[in-house]
C-alpha atoms as a PDB file:
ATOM      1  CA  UNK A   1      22.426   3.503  10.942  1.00  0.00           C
ATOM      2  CA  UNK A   2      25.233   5.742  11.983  1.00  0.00           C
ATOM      3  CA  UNK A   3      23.616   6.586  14.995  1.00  0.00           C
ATOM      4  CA  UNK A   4      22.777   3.258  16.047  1.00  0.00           C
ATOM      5  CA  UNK A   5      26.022   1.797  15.448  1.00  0.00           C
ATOM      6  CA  UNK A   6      27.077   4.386  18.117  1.00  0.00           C
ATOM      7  CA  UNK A   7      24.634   3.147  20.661  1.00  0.00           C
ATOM      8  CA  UNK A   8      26.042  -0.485  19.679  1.00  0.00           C
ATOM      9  CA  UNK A   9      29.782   0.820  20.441  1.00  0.00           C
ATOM     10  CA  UNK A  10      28.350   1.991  24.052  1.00  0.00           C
ATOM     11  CA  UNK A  11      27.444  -2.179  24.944  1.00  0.00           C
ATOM     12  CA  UNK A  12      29.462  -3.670  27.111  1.00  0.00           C
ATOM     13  CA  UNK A  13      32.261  -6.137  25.909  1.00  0.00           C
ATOM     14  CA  UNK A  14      31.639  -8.865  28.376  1.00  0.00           C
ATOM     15  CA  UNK A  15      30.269 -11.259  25.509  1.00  0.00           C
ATOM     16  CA  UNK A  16      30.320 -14.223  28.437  1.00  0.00           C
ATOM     17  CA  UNK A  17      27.078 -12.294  30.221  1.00  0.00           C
ATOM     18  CA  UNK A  18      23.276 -13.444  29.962  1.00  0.00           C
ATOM     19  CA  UNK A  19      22.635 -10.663  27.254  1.00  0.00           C
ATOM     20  CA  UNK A  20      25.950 -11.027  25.036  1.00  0.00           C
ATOM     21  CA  UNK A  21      27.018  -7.918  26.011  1.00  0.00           C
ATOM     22  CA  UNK A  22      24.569  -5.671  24.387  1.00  0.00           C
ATOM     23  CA  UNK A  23      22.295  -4.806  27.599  1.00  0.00           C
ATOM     24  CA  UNK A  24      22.713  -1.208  26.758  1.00  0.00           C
ATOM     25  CA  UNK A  25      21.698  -0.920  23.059  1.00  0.00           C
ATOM     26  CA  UNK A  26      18.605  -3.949  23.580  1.00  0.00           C
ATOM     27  CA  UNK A  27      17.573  -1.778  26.262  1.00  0.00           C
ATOM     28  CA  UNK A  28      17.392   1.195  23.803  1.00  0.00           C
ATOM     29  CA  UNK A  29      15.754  -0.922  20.787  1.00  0.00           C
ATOM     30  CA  UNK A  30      13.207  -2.451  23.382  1.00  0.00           C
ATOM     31  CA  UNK A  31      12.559   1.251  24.707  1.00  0.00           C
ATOM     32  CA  UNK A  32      11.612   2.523  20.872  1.00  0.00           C
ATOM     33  CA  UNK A  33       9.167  -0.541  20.228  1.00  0.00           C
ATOM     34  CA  UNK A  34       7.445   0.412  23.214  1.00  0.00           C
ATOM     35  CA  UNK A  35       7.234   4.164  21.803  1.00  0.00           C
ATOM     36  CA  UNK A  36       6.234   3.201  18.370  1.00  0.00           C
ATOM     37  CA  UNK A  37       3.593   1.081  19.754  1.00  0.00           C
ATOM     38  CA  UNK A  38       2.195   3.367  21.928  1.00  0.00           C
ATOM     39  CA  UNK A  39       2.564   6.382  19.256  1.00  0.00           C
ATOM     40  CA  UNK A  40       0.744   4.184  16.208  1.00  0.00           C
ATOM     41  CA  UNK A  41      -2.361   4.390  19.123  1.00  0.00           C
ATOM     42  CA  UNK A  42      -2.417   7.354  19.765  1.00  0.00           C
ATOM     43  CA  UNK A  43      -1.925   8.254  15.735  1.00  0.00           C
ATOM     44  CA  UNK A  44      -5.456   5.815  15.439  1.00  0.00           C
ATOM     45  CA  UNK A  45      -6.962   7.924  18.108  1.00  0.00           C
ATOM     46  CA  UNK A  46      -6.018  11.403  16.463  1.00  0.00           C
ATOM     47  CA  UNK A  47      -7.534  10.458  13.126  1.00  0.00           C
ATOM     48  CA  UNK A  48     -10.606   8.840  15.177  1.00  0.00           C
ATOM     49  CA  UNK A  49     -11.036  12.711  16.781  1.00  0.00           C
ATOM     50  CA  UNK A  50      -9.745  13.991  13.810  1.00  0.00           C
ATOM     51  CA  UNK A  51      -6.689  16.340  14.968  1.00  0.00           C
ATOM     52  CA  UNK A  52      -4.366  17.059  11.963  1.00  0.00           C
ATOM     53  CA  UNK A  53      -1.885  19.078  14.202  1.00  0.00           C
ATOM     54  CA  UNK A  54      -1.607  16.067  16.923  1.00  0.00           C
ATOM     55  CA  UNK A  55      -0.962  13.540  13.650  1.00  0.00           C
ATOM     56  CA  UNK A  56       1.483  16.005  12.507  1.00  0.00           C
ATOM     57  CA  UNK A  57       3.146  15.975  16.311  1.00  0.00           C
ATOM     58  CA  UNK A  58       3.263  11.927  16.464  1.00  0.00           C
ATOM     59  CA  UNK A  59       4.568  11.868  13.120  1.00  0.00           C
ATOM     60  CA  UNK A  60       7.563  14.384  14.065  1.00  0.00           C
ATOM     61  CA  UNK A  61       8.193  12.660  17.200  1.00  0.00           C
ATOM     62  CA  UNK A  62       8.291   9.092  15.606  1.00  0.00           C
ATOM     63  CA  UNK A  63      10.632  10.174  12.779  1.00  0.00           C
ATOM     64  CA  UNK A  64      12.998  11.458  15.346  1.00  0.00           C
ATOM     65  CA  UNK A  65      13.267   7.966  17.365  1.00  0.00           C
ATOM     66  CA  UNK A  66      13.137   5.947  13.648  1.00  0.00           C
ATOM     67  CA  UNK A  67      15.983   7.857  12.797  1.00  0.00           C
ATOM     68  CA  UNK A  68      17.966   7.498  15.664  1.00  0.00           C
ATOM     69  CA  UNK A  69      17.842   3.844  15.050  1.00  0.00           C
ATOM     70  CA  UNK A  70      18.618   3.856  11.537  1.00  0.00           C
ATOM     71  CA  UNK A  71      14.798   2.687  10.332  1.00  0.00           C
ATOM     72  CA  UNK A  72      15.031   5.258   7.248  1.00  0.00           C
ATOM     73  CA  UNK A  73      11.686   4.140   5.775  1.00  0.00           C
ATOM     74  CA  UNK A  74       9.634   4.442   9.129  1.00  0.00           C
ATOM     75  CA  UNK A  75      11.724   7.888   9.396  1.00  0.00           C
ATOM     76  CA  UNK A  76      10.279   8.805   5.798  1.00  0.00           C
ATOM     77  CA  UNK A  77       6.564   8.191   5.893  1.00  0.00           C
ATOM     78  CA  UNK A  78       6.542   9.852   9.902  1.00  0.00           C
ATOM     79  CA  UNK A  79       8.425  13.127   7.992  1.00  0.00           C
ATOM     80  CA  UNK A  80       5.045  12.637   5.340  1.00  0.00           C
ATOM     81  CA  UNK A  81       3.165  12.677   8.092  1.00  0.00           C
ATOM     82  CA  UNK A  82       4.094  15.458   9.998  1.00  0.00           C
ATOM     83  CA  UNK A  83       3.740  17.625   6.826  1.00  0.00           C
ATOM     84  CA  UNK A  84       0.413  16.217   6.085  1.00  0.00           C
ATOM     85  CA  UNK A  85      -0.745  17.121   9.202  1.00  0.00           C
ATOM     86  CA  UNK A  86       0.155  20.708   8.647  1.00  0.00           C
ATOM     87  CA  UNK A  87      -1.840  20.566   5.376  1.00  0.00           C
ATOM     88  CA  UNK A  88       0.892  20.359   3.186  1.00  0.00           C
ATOM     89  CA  UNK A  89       2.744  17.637   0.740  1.00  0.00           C
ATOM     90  CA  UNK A  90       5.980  18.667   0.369  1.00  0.00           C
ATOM     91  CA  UNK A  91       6.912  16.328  -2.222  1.00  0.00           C
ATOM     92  CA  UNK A  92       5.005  18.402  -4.847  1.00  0.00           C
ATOM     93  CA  UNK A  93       5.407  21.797  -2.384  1.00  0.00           C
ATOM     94  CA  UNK A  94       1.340  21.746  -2.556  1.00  0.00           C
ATOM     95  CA  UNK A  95      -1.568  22.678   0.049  1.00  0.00           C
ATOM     96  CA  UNK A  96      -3.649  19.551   1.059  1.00  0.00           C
ATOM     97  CA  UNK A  97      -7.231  19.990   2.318  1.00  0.00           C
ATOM     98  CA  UNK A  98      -7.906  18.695   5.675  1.00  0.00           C
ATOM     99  CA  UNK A  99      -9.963  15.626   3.875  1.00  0.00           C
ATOM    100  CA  UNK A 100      -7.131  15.116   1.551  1.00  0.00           C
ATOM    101  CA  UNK A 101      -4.821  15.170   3.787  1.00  0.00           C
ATOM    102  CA  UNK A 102      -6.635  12.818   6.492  1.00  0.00           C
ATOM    103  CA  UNK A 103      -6.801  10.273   3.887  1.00  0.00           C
ATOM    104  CA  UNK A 104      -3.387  10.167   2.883  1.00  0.00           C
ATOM    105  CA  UNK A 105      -2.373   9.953   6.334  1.00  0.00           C
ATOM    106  CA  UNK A 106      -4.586   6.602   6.873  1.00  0.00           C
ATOM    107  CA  UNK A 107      -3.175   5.299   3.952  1.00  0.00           C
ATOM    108  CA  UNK A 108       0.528   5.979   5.711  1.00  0.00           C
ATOM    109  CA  UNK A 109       0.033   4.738   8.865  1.00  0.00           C
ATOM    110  CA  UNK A 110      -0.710   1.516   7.344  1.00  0.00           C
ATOM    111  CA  UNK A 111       2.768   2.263   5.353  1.00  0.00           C
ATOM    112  CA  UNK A 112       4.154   2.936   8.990  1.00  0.00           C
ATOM    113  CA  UNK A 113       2.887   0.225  10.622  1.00  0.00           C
ATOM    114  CA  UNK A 114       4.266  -2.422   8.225  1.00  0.00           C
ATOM    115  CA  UNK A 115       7.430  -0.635   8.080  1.00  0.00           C
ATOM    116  CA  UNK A 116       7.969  -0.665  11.401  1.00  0.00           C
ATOM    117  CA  UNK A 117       6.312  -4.999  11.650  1.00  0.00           C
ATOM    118  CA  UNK A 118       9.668  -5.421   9.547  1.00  0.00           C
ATOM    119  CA  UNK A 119      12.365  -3.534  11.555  1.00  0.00           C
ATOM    120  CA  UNK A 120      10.861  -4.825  14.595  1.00  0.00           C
ATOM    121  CA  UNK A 121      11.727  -8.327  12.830  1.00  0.00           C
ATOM    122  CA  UNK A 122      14.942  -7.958  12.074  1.00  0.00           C
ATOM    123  CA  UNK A 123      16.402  -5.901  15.708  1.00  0.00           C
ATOM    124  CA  UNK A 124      14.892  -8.540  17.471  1.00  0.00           C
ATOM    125  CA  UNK A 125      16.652 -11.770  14.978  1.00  0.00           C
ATOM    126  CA  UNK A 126      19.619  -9.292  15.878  1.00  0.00           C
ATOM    127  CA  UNK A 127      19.448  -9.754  19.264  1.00  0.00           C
ATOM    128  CA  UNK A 128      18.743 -13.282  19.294  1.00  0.00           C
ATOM    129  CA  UNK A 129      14.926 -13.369  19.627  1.00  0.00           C
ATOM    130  CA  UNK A 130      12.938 -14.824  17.292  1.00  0.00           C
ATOM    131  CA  UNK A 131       9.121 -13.367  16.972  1.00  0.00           C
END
């Protein structure tokens, strides 16, 4: 959240304009649902091909934008990801098969994809829109 309170000390003070002032940091927030959107497809298509190494990209590139907005849980599950997709659970510091692996990574993105359904929620009651 660190981060993100940054990006929140970078909106405008004009609290009389259309946006309250926060044009810059919506325009961020608005920019990473986009992003996660698109990235949860293409996840769906990597596991539909399968490619372990592009899950394991999507995942690291996800965590990196989750993080930078504070959404530590979304962050988590993307880091599980990206080591699943490189074969290995880190949380025990054990090799995964590619099967075993490619089912705990469906299993995630489920995890991901809800995660993500409630920060979504909650920037946007920030910002004044209701879903």
């Amino acid at each position: 959240m660190e981060i993100f309170s940054q990006i929140q000390d970078m909106d405008d003070d004009d609290e009389d304009d259309e946006e309250g002032g926060h044009e810059f940091s919506k325009g961020i927030v608005w920019g990473y649902f986009e992003q996660a959107e698109n990235t949860f497809k293409s996840m769906e298509e990597a596991i539909a091909e399968p490619s372990l190494s592009k899950l394991s990209s999507l995942g690291h590139f996800l965590k990196g934008s989750s993080a930078a907005l504070g959404i530590i849980k979304l962050q988590d599950s993307c880091e599980k990801m990206q080591h699943y997709g490189n074969l290995r659970d880190e949380e025990v510091g054990a090799p995964l098969t590619e099967d075993e692996a490619l089912k705990r990574i469906k299993v995630l993105l489920a995890d991901c994809k809800r995660d993500y359904a409630v920060a979504n929620r909650w920037l946007r009651r920030l910002y004044g829109e209701e879903i």
